[in-house]
N, C-alpha and C. Protein backbone atom coordinates (compact mmCIF):
# COMPACT_ATOMS: atom_id res chain seq x y z
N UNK A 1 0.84 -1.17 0.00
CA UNK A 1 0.00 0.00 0.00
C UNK A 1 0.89 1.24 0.00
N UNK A 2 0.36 2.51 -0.86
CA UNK A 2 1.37 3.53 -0.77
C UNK A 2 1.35 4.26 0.26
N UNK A 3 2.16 5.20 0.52
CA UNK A 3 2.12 6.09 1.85
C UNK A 3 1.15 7.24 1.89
N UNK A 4 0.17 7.34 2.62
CA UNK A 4 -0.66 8.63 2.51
C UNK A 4 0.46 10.05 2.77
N UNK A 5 0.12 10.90 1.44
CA UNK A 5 0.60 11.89 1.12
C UNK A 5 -0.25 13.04 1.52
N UNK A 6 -1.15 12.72 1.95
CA UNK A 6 -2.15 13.90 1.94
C UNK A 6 -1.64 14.78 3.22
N UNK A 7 -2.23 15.73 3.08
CA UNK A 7 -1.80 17.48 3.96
C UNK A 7 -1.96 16.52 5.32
N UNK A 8 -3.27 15.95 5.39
CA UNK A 8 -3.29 15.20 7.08
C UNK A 8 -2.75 13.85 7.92
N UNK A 9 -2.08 13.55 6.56
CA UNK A 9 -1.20 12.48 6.81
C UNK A 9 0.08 12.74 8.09
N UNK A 10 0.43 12.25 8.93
CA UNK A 10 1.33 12.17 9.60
C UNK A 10 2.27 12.21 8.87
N UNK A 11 3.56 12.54 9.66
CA UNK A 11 5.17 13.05 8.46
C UNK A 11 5.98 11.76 9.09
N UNK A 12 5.98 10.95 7.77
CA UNK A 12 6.64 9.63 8.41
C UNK A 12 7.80 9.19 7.44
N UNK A 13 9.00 8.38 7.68
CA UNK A 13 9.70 8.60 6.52
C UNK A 13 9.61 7.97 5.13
N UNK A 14 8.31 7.33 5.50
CA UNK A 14 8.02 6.78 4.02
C UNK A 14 7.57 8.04 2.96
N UNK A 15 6.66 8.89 3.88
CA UNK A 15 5.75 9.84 3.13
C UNK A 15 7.37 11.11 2.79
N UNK A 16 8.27 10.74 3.62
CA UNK A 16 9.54 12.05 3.42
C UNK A 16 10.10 11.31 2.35
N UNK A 17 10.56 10.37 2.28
CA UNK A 17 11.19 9.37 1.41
C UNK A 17 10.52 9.26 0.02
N UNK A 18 9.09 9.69 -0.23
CA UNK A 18 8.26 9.64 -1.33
C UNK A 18 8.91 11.30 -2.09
N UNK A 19 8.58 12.26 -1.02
CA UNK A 19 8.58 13.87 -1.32
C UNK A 19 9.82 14.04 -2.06
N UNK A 20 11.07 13.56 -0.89
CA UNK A 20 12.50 13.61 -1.73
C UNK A 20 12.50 13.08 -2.92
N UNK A 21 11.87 11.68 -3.56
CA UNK A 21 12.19 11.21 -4.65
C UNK A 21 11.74 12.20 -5.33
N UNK A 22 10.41 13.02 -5.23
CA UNK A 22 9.62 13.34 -6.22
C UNK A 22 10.13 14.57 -6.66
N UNK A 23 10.85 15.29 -5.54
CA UNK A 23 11.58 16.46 -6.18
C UNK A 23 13.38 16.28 -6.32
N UNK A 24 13.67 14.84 -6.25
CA UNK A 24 15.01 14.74 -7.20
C UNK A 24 14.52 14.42 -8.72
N UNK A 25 13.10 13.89 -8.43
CA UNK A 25 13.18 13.59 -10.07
C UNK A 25 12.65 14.85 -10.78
N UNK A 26 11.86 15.81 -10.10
CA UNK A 26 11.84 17.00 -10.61
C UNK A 26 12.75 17.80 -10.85
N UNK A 27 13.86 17.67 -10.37
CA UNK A 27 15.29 18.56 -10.14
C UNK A 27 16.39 18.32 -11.40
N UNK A 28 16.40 16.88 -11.66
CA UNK A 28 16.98 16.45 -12.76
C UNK A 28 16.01 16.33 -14.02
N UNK A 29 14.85 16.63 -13.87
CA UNK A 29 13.93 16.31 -15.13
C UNK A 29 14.24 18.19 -15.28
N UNK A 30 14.42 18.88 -14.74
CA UNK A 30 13.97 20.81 -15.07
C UNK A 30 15.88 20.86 -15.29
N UNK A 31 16.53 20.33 -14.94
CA UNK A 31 17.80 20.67 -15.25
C UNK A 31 18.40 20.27 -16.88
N UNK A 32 17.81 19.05 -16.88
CA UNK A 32 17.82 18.18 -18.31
C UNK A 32 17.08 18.89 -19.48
N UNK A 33 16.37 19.74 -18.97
CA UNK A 33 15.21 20.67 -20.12
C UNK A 33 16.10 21.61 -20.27
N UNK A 34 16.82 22.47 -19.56
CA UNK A 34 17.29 23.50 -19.27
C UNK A 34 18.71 23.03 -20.45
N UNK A 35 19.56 22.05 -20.28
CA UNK A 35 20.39 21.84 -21.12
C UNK A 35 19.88 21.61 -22.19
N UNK A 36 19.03 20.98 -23.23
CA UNK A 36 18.17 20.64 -24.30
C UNK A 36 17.51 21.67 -24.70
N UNK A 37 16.88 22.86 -23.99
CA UNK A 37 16.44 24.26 -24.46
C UNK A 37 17.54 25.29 -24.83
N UNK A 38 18.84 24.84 -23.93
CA UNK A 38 19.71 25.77 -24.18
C UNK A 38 20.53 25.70 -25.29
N UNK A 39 20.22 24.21 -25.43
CA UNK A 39 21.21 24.19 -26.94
C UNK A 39 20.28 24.11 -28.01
N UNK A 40 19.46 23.75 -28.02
CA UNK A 40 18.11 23.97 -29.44
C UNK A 40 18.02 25.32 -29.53
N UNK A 41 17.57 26.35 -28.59
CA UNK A 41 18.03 27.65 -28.39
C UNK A 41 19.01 27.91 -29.78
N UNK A 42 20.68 28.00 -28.78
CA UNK A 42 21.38 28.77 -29.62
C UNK A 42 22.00 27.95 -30.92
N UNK A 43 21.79 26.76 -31.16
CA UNK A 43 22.63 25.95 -32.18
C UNK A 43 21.20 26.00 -33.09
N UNK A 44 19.87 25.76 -33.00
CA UNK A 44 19.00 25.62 -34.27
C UNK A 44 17.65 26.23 -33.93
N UNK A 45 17.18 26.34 -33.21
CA UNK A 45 15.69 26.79 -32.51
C UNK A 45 16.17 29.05 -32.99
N UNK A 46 16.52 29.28 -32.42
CA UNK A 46 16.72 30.69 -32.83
C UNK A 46 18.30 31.25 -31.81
N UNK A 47 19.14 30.85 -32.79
CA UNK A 47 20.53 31.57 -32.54
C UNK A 47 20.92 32.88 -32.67
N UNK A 48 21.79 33.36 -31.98
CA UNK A 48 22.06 35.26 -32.45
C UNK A 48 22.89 35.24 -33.90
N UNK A 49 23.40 34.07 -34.11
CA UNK A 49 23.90 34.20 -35.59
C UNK A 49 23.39 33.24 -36.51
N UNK A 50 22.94 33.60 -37.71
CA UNK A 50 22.69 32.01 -38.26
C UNK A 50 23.42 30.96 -38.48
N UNK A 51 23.03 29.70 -38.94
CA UNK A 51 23.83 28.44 -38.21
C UNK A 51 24.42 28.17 -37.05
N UNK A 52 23.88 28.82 -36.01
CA UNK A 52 24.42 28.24 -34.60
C UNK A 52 24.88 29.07 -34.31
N UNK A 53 25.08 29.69 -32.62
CA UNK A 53 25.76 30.29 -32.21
C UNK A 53 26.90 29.80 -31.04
N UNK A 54 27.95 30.96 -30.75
CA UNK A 54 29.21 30.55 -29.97
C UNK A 54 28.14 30.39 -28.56
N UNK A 55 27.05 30.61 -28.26
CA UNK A 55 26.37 30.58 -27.23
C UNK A 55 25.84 29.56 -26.16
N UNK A 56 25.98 28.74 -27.46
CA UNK A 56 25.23 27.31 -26.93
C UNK A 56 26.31 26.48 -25.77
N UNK A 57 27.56 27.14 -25.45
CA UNK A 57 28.38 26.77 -24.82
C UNK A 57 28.29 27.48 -23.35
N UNK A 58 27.02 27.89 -23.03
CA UNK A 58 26.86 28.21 -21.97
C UNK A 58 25.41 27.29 -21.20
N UNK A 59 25.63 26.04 -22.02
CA UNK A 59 24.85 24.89 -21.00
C UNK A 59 25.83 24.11 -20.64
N UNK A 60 27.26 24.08 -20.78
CA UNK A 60 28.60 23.58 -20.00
C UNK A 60 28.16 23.13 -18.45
N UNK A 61 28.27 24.59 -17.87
CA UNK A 61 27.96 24.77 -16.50
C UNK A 61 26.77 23.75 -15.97
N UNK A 62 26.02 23.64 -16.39
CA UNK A 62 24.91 23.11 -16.32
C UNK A 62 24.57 21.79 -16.04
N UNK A 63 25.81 20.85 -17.20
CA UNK A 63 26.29 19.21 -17.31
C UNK A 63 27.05 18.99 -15.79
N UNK A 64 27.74 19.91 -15.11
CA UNK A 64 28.73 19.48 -13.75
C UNK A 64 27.56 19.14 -13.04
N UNK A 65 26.25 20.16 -12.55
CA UNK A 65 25.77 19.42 -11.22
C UNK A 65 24.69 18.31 -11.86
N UNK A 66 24.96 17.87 -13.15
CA UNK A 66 23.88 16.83 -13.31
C UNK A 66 24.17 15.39 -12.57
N UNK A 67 25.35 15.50 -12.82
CA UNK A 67 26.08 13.79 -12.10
C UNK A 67 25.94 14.20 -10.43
N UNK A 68 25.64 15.00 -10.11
CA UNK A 68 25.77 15.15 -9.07
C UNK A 68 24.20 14.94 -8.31
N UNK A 69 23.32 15.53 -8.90
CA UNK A 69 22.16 15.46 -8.23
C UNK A 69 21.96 13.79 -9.33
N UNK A 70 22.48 13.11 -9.74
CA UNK A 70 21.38 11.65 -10.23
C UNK A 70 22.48 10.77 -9.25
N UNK A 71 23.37 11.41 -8.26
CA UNK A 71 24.10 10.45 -7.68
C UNK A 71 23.73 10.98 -5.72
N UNK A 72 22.67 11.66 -5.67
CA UNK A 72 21.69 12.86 -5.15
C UNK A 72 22.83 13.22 -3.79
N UNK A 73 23.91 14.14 -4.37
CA UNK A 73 24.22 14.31 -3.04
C UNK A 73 24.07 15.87 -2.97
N UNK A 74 24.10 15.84 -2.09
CA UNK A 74 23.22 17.22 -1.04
C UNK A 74 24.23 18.68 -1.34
N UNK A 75 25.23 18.75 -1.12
CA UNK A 75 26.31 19.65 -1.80
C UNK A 75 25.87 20.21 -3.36
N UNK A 76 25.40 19.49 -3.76
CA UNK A 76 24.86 19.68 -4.92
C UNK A 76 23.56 20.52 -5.28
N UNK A 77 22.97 19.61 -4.63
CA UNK A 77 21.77 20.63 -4.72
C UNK A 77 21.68 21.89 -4.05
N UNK A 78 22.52 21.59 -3.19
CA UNK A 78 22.39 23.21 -2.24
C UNK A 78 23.40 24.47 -3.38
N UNK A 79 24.45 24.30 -3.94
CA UNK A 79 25.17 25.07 -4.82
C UNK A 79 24.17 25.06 -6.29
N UNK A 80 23.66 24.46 -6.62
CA UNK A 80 23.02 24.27 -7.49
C UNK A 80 21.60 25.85 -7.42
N UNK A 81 21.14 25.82 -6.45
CA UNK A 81 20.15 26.78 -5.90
C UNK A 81 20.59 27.65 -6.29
N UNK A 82 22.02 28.34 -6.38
CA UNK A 82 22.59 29.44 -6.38
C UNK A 82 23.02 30.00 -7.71
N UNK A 83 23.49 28.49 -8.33
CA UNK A 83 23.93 28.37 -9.91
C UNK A 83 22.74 28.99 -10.79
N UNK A 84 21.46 28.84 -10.40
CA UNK A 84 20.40 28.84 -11.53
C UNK A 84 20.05 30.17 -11.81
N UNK A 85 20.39 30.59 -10.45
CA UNK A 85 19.82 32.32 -11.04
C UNK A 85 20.37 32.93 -11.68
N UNK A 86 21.59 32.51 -12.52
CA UNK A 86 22.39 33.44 -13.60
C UNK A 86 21.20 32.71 -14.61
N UNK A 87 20.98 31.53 -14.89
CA UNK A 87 20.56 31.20 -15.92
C UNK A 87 18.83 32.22 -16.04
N UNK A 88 18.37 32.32 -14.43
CA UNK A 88 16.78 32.84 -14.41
C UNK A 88 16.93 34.54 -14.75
N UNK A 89 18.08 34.70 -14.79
CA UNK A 89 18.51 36.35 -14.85
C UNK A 89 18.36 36.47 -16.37
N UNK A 90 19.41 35.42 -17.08
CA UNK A 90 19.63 35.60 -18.63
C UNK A 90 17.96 35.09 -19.30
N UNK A 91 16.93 34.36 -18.47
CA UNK A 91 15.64 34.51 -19.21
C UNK A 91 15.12 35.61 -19.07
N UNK A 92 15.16 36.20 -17.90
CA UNK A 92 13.49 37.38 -17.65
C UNK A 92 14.39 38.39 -18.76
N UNK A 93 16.21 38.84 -19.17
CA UNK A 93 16.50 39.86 -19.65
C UNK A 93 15.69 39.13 -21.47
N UNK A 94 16.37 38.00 -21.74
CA UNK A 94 16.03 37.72 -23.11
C UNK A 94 14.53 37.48 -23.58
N UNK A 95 13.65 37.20 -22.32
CA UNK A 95 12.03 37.67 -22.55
C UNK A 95 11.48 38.49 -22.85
N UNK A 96 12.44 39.96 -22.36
CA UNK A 96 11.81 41.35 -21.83
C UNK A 96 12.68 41.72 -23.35
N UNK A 97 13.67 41.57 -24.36
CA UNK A 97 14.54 42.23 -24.83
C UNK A 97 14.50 41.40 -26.45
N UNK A 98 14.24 40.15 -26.14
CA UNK A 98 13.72 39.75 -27.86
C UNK A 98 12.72 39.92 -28.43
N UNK A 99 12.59 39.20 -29.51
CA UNK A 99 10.95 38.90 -29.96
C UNK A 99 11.03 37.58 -30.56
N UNK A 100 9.75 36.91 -31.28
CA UNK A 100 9.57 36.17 -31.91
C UNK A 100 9.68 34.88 -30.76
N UNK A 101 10.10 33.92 -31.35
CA UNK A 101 10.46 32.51 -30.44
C UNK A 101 11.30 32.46 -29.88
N UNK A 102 12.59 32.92 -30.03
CA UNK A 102 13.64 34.00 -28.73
C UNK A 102 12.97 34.29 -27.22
N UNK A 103 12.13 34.69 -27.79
CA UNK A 103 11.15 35.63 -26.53
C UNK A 103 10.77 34.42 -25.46
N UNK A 104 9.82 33.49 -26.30
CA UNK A 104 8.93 32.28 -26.21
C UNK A 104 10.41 31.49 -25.38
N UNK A 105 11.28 30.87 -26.01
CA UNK A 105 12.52 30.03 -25.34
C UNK A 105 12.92 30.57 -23.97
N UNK A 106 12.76 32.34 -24.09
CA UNK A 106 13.39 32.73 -22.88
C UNK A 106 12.39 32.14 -21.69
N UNK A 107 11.28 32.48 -22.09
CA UNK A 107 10.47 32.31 -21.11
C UNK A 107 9.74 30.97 -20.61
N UNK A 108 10.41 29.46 -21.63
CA UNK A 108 10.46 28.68 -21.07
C UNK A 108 11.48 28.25 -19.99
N UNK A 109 13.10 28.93 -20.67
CA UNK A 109 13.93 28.97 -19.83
C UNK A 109 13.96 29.37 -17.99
N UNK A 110 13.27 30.38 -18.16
CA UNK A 110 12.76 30.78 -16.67
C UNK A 110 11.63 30.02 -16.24
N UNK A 111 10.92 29.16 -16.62
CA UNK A 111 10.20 28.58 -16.11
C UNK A 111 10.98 27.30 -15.18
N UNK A 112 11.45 26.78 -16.41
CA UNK A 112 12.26 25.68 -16.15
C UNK A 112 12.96 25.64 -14.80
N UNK A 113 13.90 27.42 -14.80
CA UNK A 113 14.57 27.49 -13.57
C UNK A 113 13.83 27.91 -12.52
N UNK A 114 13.05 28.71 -12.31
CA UNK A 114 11.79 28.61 -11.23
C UNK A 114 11.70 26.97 -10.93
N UNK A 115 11.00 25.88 -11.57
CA UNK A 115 10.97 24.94 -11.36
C UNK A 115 11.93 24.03 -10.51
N UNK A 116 13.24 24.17 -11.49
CA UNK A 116 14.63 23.53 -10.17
C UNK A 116 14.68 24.14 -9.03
N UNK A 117 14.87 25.39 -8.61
CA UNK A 117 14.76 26.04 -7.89
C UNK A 117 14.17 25.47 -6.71
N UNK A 118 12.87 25.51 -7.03
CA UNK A 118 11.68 25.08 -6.02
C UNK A 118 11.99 23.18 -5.91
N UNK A 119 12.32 22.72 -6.87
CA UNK A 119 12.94 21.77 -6.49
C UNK A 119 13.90 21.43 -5.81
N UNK A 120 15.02 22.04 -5.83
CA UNK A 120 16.30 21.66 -5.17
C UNK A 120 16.13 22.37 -3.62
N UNK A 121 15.14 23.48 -3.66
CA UNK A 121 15.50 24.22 -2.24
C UNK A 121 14.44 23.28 -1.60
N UNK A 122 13.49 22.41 -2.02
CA UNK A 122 12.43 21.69 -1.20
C UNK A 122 13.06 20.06 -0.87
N UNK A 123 13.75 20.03 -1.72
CA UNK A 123 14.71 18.60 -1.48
C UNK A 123 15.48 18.45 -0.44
N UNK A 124 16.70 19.53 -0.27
CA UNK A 124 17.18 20.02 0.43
C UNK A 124 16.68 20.01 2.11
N UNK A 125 15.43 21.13 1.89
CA UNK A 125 14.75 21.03 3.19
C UNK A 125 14.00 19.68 4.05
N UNK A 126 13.78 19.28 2.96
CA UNK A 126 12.71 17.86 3.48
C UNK A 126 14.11 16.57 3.60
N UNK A 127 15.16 16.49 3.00
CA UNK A 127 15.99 15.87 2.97
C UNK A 127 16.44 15.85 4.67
N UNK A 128 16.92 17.21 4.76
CA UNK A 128 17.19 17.44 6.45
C UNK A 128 16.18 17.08 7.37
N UNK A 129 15.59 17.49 7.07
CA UNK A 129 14.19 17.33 8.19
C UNK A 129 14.13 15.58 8.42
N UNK A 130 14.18 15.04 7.04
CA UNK A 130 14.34 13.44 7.35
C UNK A 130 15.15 12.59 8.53
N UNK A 131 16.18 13.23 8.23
CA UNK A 131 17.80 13.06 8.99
C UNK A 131 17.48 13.47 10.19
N UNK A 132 16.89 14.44 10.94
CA UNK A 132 16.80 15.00 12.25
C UNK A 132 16.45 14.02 12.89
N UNK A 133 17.06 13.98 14.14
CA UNK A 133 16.75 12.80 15.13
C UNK A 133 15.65 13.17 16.06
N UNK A 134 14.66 12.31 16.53
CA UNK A 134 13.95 12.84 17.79
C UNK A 134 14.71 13.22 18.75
N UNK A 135 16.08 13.36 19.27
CA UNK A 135 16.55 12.83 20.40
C UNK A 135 17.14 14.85 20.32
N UNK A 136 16.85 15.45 19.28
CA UNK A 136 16.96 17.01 18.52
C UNK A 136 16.20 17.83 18.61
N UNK A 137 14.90 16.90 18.96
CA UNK A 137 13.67 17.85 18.99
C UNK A 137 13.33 18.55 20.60
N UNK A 138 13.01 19.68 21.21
CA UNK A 138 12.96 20.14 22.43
C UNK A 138 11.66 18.87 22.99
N UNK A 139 11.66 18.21 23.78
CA UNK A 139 10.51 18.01 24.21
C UNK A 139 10.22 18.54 25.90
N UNK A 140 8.84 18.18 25.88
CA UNK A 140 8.47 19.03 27.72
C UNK A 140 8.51 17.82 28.36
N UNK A 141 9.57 18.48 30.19
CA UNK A 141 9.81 17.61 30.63
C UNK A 141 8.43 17.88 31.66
N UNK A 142 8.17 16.57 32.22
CA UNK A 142 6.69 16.39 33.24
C UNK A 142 7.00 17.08 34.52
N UNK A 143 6.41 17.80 35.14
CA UNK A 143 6.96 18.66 36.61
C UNK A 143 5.65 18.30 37.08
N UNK A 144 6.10 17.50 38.52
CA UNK A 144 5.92 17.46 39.70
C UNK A 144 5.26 18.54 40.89
């Protein structure tokens, strides 16, 4: 039987153990778009030069934390959080500043990174929270 997920479900580590999977696989599924948009982008989808541009060499960065979050270690995702907002910076400017399907790419691009984002910083959090021991938590002692 699966683990009740619902809002009133108790927080147990099956139901934490479900959440983490669901946003590593969201984390590497929005990172994997993000490299595949970035190079359809500048090599054939709409380049700044025709036949491809020198541009498309800025989904490089992008390939390092992939091995890292499908091998899910935590260093990763936490630097990763930080990495994306150059990429969410270079959409909202190329949304606000192109036209045509330029425009359209940018603004899948920022979606995409909104998406990791909220992925990696919720992974992260629920990841820890897993790990915390009861023996961490304040509890009240009984007085006499």
């Amino acid at each position: 039987m699966p683990p009740d997920t619902s809002l009133n479900a108790p927080y147990t580590a099956a139901v934490a153990s479900t959440k983490i999977r669901a946003t590593r696989t969201a984390a590497v599924a929005s990172l994997i778009g993000l490299i595949v948009v970035g190079l359809a982008w500048e090599l054939w989808l709409a380049p700044l030069r025709p036949g491809g541009s020198f541009w498309a060499i800025k989904v490089i960065p992008l390939c390092f934390p992939l091995a890292g979050l499908l091998k899910n270690r935590m260093y990763t995702y936490r630097w990763m959080s930080l990495l994306i907002w150059l990429y969410f910076t270079e959409g909202v400017v190329r949304a606000w500043s192109d036209t045509g399907l330029s425009a359209g790419l940018a603004l899948v691009q920022t979606a995409l990174c909104l998406a990791l984002f909220v992925a990696v910083a919720l992974h992260v959090r629920w990841r820890l929270a897993s790990v915390a021991s009861p023996a961490s938590t304040p509890t009240e002692t009984p007085t006499n």
